[in-house]
C-alpha atoms as a PDB file:
ATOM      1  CA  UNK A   1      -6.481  -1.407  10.170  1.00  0.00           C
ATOM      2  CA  UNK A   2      -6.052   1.516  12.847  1.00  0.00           C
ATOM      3  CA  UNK A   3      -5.341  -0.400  16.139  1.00  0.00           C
ATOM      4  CA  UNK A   4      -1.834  -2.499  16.089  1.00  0.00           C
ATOM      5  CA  UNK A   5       0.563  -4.131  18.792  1.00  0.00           C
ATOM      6  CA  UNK A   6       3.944  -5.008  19.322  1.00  0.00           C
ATOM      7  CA  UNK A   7       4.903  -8.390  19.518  1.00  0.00           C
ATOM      8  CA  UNK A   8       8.008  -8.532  21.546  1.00  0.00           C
ATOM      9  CA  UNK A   9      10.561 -10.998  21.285  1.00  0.00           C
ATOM     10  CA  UNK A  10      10.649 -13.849  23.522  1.00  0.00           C
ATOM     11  CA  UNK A  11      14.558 -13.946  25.334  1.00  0.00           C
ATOM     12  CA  UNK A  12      15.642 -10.070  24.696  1.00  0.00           C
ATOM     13  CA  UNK A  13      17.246 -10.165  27.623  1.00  0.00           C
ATOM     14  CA  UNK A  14      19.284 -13.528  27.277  1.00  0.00           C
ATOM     15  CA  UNK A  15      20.271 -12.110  23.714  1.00  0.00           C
ATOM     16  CA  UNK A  16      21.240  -9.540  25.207  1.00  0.00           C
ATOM     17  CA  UNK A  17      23.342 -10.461  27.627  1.00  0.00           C
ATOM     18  CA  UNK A  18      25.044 -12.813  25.121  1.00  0.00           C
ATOM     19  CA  UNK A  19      25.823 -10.059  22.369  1.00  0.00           C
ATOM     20  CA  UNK A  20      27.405  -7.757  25.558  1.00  0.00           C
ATOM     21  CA  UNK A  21      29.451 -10.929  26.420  1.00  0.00           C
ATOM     22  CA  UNK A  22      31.339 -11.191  23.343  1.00  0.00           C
ATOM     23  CA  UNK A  23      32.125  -7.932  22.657  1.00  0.00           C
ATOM     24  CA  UNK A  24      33.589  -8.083  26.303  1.00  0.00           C
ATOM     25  CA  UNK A  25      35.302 -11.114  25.542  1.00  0.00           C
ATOM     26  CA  UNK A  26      36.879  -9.319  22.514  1.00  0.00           C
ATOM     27  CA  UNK A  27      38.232  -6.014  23.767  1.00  0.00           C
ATOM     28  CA  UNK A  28      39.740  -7.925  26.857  1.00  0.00           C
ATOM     29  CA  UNK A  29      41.861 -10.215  24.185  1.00  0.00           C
ATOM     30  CA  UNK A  30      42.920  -6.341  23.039  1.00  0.00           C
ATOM     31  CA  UNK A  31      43.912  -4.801  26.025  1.00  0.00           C
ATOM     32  CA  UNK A  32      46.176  -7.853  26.056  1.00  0.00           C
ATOM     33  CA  UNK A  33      47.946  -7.471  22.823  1.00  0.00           C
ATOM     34  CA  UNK A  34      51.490  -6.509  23.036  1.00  0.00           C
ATOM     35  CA  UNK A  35      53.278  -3.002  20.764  1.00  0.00           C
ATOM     36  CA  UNK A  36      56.104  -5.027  20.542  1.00  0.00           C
ATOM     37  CA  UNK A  37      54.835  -7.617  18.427  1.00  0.00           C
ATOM     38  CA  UNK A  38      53.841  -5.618  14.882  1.00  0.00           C
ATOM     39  CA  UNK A  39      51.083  -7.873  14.121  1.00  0.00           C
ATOM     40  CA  UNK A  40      49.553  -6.559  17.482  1.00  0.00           C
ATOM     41  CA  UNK A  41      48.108  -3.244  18.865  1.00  0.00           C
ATOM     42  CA  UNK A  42      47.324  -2.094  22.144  1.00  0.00           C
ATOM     43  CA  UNK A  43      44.501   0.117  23.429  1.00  0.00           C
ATOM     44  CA  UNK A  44      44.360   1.978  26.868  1.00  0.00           C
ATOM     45  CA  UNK A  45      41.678   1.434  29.611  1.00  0.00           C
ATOM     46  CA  UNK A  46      39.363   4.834  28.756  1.00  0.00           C
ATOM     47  CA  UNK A  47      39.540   3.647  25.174  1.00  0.00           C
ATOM     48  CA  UNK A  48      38.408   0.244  25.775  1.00  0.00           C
ATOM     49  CA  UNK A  49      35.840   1.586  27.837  1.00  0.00           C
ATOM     50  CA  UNK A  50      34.420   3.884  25.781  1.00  0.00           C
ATOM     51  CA  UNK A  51      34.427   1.967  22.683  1.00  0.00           C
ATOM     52  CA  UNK A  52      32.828  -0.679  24.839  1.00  0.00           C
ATOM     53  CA  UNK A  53      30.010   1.749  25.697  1.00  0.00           C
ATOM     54  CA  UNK A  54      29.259   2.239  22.000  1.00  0.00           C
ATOM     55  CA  UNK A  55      29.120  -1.393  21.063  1.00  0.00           C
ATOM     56  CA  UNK A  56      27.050  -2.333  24.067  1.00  0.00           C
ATOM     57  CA  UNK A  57      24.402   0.532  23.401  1.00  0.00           C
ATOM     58  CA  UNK A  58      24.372  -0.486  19.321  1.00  0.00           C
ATOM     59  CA  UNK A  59      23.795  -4.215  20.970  1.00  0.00           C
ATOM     60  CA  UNK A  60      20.663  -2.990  22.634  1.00  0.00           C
ATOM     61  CA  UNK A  61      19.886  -0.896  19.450  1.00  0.00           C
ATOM     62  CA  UNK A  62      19.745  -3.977  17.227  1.00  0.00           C
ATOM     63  CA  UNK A  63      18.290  -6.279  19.884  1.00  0.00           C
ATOM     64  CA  UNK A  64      15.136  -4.279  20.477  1.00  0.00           C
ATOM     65  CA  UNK A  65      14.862  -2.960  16.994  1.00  0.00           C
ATOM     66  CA  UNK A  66      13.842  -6.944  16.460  1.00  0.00           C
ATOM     67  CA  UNK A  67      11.159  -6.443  18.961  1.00  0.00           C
ATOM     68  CA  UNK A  68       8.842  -4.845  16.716  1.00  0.00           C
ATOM     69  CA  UNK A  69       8.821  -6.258  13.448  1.00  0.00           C
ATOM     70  CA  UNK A  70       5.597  -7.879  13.136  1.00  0.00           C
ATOM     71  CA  UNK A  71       2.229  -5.400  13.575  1.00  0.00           C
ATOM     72  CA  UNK A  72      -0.969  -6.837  14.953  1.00  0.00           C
ATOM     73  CA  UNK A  73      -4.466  -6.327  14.857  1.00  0.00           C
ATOM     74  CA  UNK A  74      -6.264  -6.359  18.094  1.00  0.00           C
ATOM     75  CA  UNK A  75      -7.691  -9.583  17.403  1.00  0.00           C
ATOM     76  CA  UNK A  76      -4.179 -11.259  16.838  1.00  0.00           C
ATOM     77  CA  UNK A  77      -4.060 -11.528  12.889  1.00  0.00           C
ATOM     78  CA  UNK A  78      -1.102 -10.700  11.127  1.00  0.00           C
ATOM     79  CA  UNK A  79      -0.473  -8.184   8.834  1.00  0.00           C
ATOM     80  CA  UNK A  80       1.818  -6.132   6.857  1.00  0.00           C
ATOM     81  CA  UNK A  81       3.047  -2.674   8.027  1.00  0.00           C
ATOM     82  CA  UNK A  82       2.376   0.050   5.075  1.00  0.00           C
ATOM     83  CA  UNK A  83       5.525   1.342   5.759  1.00  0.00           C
ATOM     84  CA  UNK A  84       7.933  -1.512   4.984  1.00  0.00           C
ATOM     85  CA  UNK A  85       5.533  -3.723   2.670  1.00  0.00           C
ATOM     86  CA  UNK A  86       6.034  -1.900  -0.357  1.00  0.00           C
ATOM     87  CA  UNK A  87       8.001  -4.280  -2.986  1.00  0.00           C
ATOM     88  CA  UNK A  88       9.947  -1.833  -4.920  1.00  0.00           C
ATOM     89  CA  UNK A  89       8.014  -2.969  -8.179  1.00  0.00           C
ATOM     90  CA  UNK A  90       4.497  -1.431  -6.626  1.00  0.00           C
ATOM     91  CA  UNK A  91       5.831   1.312  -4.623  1.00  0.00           C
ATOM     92  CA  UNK A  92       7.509   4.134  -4.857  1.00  0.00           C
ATOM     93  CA  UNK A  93       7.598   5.291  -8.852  1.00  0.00           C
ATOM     94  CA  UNK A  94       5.690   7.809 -10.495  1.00  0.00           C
ATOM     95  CA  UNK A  95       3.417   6.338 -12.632  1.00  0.00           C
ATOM     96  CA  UNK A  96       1.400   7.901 -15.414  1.00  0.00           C
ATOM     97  CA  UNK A  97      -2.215   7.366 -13.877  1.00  0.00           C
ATOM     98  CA  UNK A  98      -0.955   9.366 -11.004  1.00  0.00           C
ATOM     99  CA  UNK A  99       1.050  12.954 -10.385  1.00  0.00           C
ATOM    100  CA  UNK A 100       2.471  12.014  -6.843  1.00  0.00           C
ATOM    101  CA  UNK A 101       4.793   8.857  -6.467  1.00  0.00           C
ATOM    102  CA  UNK A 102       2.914   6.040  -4.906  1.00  0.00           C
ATOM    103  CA  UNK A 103       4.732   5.025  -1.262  1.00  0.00           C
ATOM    104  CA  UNK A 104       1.270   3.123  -0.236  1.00  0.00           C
ATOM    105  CA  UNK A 105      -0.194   0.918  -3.029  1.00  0.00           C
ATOM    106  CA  UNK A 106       1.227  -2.795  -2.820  1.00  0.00           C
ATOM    107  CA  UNK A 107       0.051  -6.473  -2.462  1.00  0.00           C
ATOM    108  CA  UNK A 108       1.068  -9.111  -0.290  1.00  0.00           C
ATOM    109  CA  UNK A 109      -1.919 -11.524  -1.433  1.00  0.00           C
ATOM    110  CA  UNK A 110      -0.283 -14.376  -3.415  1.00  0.00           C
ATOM    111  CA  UNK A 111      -0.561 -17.363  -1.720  1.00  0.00           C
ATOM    112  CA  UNK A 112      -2.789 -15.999   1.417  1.00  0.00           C
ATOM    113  CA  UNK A 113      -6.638 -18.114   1.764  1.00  0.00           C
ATOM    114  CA  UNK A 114      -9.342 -16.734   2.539  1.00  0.00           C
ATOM    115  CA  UNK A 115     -12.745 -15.360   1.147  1.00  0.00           C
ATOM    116  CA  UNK A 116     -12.059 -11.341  -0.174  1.00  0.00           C
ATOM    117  CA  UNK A 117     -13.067  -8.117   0.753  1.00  0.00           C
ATOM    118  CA  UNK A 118     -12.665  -5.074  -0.021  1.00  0.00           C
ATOM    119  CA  UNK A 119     -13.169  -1.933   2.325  1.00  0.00           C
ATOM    120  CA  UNK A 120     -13.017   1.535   0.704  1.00  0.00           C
ATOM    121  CA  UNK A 121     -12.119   4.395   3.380  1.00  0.00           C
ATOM    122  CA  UNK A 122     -13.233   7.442   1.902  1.00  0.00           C
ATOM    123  CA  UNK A 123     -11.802   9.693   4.525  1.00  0.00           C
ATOM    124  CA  UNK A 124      -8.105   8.375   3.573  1.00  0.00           C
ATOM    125  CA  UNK A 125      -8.556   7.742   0.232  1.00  0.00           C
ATOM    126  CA  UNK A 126      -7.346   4.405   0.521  1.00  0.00           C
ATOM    127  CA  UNK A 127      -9.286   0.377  -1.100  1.00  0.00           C
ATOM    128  CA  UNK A 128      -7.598  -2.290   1.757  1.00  0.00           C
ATOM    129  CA  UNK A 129      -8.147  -5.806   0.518  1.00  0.00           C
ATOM    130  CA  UNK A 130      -8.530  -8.777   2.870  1.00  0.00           C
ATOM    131  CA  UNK A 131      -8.324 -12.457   2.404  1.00  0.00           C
ATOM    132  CA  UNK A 132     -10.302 -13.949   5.380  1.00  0.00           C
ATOM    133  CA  UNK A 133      -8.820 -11.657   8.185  1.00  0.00           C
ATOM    134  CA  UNK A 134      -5.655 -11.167   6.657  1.00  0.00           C
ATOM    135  CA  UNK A 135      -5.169  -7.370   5.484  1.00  0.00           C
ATOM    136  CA  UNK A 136      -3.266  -8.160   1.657  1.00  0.00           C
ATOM    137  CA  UNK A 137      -3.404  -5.128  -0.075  1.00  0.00           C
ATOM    138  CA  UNK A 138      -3.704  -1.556  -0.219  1.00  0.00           C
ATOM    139  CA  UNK A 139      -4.232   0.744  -2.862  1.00  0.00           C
ATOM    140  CA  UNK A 140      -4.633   4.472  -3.149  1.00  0.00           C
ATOM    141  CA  UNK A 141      -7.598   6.004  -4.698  1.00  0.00           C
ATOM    142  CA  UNK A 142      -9.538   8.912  -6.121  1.00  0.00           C
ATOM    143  CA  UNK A 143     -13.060   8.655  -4.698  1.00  0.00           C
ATOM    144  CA  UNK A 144     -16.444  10.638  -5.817  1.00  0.00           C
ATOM    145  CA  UNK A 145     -15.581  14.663  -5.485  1.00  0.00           C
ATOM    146  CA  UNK A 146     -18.268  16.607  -3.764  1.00  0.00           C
ATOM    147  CA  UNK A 147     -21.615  16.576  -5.850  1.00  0.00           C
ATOM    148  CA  UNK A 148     -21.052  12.854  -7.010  1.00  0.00           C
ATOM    149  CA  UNK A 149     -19.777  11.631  -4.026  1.00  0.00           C
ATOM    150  CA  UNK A 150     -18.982   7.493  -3.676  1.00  0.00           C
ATOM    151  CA  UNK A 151     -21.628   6.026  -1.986  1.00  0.00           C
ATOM    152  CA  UNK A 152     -21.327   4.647   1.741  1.00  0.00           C
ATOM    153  CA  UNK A 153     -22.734   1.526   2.524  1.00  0.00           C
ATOM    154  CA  UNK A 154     -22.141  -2.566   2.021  1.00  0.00           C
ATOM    155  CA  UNK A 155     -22.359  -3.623  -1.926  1.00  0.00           C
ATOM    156  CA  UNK A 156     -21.261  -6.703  -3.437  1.00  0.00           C
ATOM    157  CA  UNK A 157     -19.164  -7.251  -6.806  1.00  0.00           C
ATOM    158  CA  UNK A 158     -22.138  -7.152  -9.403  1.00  0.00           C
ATOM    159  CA  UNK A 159     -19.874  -6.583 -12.789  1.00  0.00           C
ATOM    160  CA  UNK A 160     -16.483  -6.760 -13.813  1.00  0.00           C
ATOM    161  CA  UNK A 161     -15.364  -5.526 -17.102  1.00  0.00           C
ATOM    162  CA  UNK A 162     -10.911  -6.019 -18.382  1.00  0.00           C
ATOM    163  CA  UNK A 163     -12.226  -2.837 -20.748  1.00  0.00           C
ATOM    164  CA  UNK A 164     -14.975  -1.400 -19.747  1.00  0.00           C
ATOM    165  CA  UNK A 165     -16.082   2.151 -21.355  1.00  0.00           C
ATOM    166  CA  UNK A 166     -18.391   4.660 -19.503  1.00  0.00           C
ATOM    167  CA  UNK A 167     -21.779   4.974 -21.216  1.00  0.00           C
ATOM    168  CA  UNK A 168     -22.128   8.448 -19.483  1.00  0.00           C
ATOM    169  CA  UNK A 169     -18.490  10.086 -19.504  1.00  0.00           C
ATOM    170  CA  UNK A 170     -16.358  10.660 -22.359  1.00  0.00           C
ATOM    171  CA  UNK A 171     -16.151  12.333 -25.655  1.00  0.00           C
ATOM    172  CA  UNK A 172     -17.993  13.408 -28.514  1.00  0.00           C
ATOM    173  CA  UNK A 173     -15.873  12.449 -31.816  1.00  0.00           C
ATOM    174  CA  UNK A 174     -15.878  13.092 -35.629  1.00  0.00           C
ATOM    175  CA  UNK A 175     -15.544   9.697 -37.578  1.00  0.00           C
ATOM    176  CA  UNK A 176     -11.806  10.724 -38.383  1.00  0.00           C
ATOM    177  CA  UNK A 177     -11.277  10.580 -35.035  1.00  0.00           C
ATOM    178  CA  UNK A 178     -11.230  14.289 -34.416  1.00  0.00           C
ATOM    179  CA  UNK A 179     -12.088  15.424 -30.961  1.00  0.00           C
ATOM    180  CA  UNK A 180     -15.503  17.491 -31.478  1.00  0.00           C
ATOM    181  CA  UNK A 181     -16.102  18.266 -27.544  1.00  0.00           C
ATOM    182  CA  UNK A 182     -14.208  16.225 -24.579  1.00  0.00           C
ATOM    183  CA  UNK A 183     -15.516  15.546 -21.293  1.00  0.00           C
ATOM    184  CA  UNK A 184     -18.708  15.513 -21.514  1.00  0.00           C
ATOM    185  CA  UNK A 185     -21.618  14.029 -19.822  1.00  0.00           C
ATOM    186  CA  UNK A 186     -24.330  12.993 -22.215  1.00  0.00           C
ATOM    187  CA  UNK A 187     -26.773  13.714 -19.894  1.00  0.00           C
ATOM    188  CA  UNK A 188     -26.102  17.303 -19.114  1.00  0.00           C
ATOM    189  CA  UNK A 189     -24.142  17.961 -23.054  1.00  0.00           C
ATOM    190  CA  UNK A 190     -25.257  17.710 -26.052  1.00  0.00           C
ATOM    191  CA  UNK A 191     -23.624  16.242 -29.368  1.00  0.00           C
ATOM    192  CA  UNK A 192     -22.449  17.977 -31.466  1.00  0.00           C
ATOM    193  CA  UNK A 193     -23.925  17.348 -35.546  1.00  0.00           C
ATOM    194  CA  UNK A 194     -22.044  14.453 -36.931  1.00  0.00           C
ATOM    195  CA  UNK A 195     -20.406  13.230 -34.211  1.00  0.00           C
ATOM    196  CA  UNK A 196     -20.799  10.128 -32.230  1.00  0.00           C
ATOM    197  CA  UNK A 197     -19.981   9.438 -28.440  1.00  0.00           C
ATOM    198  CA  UNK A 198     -16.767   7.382 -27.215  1.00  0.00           C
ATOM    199  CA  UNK A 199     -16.991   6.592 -23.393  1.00  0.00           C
ATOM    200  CA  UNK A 200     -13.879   7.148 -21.590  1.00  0.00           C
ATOM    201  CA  UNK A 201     -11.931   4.070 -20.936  1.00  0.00           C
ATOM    202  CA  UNK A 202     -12.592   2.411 -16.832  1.00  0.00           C
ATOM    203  CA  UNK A 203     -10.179  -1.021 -17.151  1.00  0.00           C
ATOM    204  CA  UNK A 204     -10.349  -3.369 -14.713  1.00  0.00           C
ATOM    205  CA  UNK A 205     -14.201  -2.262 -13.784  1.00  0.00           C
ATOM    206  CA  UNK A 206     -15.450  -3.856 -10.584  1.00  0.00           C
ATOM    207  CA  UNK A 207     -19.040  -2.802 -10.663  1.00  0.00           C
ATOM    208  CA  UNK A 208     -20.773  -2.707  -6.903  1.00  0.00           C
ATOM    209  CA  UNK A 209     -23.573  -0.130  -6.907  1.00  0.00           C
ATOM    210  CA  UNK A 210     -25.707   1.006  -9.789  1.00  0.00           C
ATOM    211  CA  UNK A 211     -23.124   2.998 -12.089  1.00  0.00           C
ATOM    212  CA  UNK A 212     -20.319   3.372  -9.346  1.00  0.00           C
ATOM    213  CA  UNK A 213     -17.455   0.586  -9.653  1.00  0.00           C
ATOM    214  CA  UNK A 214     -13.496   0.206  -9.212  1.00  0.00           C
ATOM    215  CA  UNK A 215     -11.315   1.081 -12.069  1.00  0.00           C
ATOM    216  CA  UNK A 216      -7.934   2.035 -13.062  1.00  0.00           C
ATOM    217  CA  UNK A 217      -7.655   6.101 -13.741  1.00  0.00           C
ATOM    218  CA  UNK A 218      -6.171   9.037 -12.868  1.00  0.00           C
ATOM    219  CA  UNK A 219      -5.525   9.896  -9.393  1.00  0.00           C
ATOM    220  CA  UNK A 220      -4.426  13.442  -8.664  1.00  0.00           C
ATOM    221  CA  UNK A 221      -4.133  12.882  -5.002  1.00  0.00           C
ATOM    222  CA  UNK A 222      -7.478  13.688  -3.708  1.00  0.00           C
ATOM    223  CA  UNK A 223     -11.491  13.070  -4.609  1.00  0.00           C
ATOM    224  CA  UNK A 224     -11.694  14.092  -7.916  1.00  0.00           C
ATOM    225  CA  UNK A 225     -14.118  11.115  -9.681  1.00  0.00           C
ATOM    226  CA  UNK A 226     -18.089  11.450 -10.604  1.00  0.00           C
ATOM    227  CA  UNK A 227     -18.077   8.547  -8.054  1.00  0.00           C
ATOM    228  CA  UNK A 228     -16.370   5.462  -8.907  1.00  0.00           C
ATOM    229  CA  UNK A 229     -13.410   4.977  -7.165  1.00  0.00           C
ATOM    230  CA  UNK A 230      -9.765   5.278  -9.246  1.00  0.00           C
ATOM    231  CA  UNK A 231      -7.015   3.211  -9.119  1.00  0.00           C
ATOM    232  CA  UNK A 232      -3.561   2.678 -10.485  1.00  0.00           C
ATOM    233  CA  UNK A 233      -3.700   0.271 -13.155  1.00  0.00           C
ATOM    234  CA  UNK A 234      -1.192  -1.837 -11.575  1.00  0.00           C
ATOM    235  CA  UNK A 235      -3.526  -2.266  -8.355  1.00  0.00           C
ATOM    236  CA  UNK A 236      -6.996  -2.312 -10.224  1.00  0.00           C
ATOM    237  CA  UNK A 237      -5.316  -5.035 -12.625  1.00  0.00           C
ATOM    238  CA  UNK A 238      -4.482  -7.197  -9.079  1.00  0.00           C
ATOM    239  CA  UNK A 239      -7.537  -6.608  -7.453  1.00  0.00           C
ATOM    240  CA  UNK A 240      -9.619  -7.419 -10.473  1.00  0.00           C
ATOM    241  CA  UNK A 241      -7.934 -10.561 -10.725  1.00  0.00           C
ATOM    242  CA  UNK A 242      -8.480 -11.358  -6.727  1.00  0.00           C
ATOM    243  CA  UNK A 243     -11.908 -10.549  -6.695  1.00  0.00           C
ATOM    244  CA  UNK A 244     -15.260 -12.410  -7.778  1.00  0.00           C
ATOM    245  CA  UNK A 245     -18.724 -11.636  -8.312  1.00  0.00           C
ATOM    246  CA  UNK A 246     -20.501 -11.062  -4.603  1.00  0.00           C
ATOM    247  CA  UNK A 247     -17.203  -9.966  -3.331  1.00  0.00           C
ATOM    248  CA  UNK A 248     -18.424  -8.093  -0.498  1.00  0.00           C
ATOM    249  CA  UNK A 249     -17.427  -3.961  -0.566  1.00  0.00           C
ATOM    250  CA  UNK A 250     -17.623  -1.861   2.424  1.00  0.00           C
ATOM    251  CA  UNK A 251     -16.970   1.980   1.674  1.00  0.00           C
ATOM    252  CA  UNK A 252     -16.788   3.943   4.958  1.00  0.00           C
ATOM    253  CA  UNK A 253     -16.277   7.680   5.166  1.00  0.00           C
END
């Protein structure tokens, strides 16, 4: 994910060379032109040249602005460059599972083979999704905050859940519907008399060790879960649909 090259491209000399020729070509046929004809202009010599000196340098802009366009990894598979591979539908709008508008999130998987995986970097707080060698997607995420940290290591997909509930995580609720007590943890809090317990809401849940999965939830920008790892809904809702049970997960600090 970290180490990229530039491919460049193949004749940027010859293009080049061919791009400089025609504006030449052009601004020769000027200096020709005759004032008395009113259909015509005429420019002097310094203004040729210096409007000849922009053009050429803008040529050489545009040719080797081409040379880069493609990122690599170092063993030679293609990818997508965060920076230009957001589709405007998964990019940059502020959603309401998340405070800060999402410039990273997006998907580039339909259509691409390959077997899944899924590595979680902790230390970025970023979920990058590959089909075979082929980096597809990459979603933000809220990870474990310190005392119920994610857990490093190699899993596999062993559960997924469209609307999963915590069993651990929630609220305590009258019948009516009241609120009696909210987040609570039923292990550490207890209920109060006549209520009953209604597990906060983890959709998309991509179970992958013990309690700890993938969902959609709220992501304030930083580690803030009791150790599963948040998502947007938009991204948890793709990546749930892309994965399968024994989908290998790497999380890496």
């Amino acid at each position: 994910v970290r180490t990229s090259s530039f491919r460049l491209h193949p004749h940027p000399f010859r293009d080049l060379l061919l791009i400089w020729g025609c504006l030449l070509t052009l601004f020769r046929n000027l200096l020709r032109l005759e004032p008395s004809n009113p259909t015509t202009f005429m420019i002097s010599s310094r203004e040729f040249r210096a409007v000849l000196a922009i053009f050429t340098a803008s040529a050489a802009a545009l040719l080797l602005s081409g040379c880069g366009g493609v990122m690599s990894s170092s063993g030679g598979d293609r990818y997508l460059p965060y920076e230009i591979a957001s589709p405007s539908s998964l990019g940059s709008k502020k959603t309401d599972d998340s405070p800060i508008a999402d410039q990273v999130s997006h998907w580039e998987g339909n259509g691409v083979r390959g077997q899944p995986k899924i590595v979680i970097d902790v230390s970025d707080q970023r979920a990058y999704f590959y089909k075979g060698n082929h980096l597809v997607g990459v979603s933000k995420v809220s990870s474990g905050k310190d005392g119920h940290m994610t857990p490093t290591g190699t899993f596999k997909i062993t559960q997924k859940s469209r609307d999963h509930r915590s069993n651990l995580y929630g609220n305590y609720v009258y019948p009516d519907g009241t609120v009696a007590k909210e987040d609570v943890d039923v292990t550490k809090d207890p209920k109060p008399s006549g209520s009953e317990f209604e597990g906060a809401p983890m959709p998309y849940f991509m179970r992958f060790h013990g309690g700890v999965g993938m969902h959609a939830g709220y992501l304030p920008g930083y580690a803030a879960s009791h150790g599963c790892v948040r998502m947007p809904e938009r991204m948890a809702e793709i990546y749930f649909e892309n994965v399968s049970l024994k989908t290998p997960v790497v999380v890496q600090q």
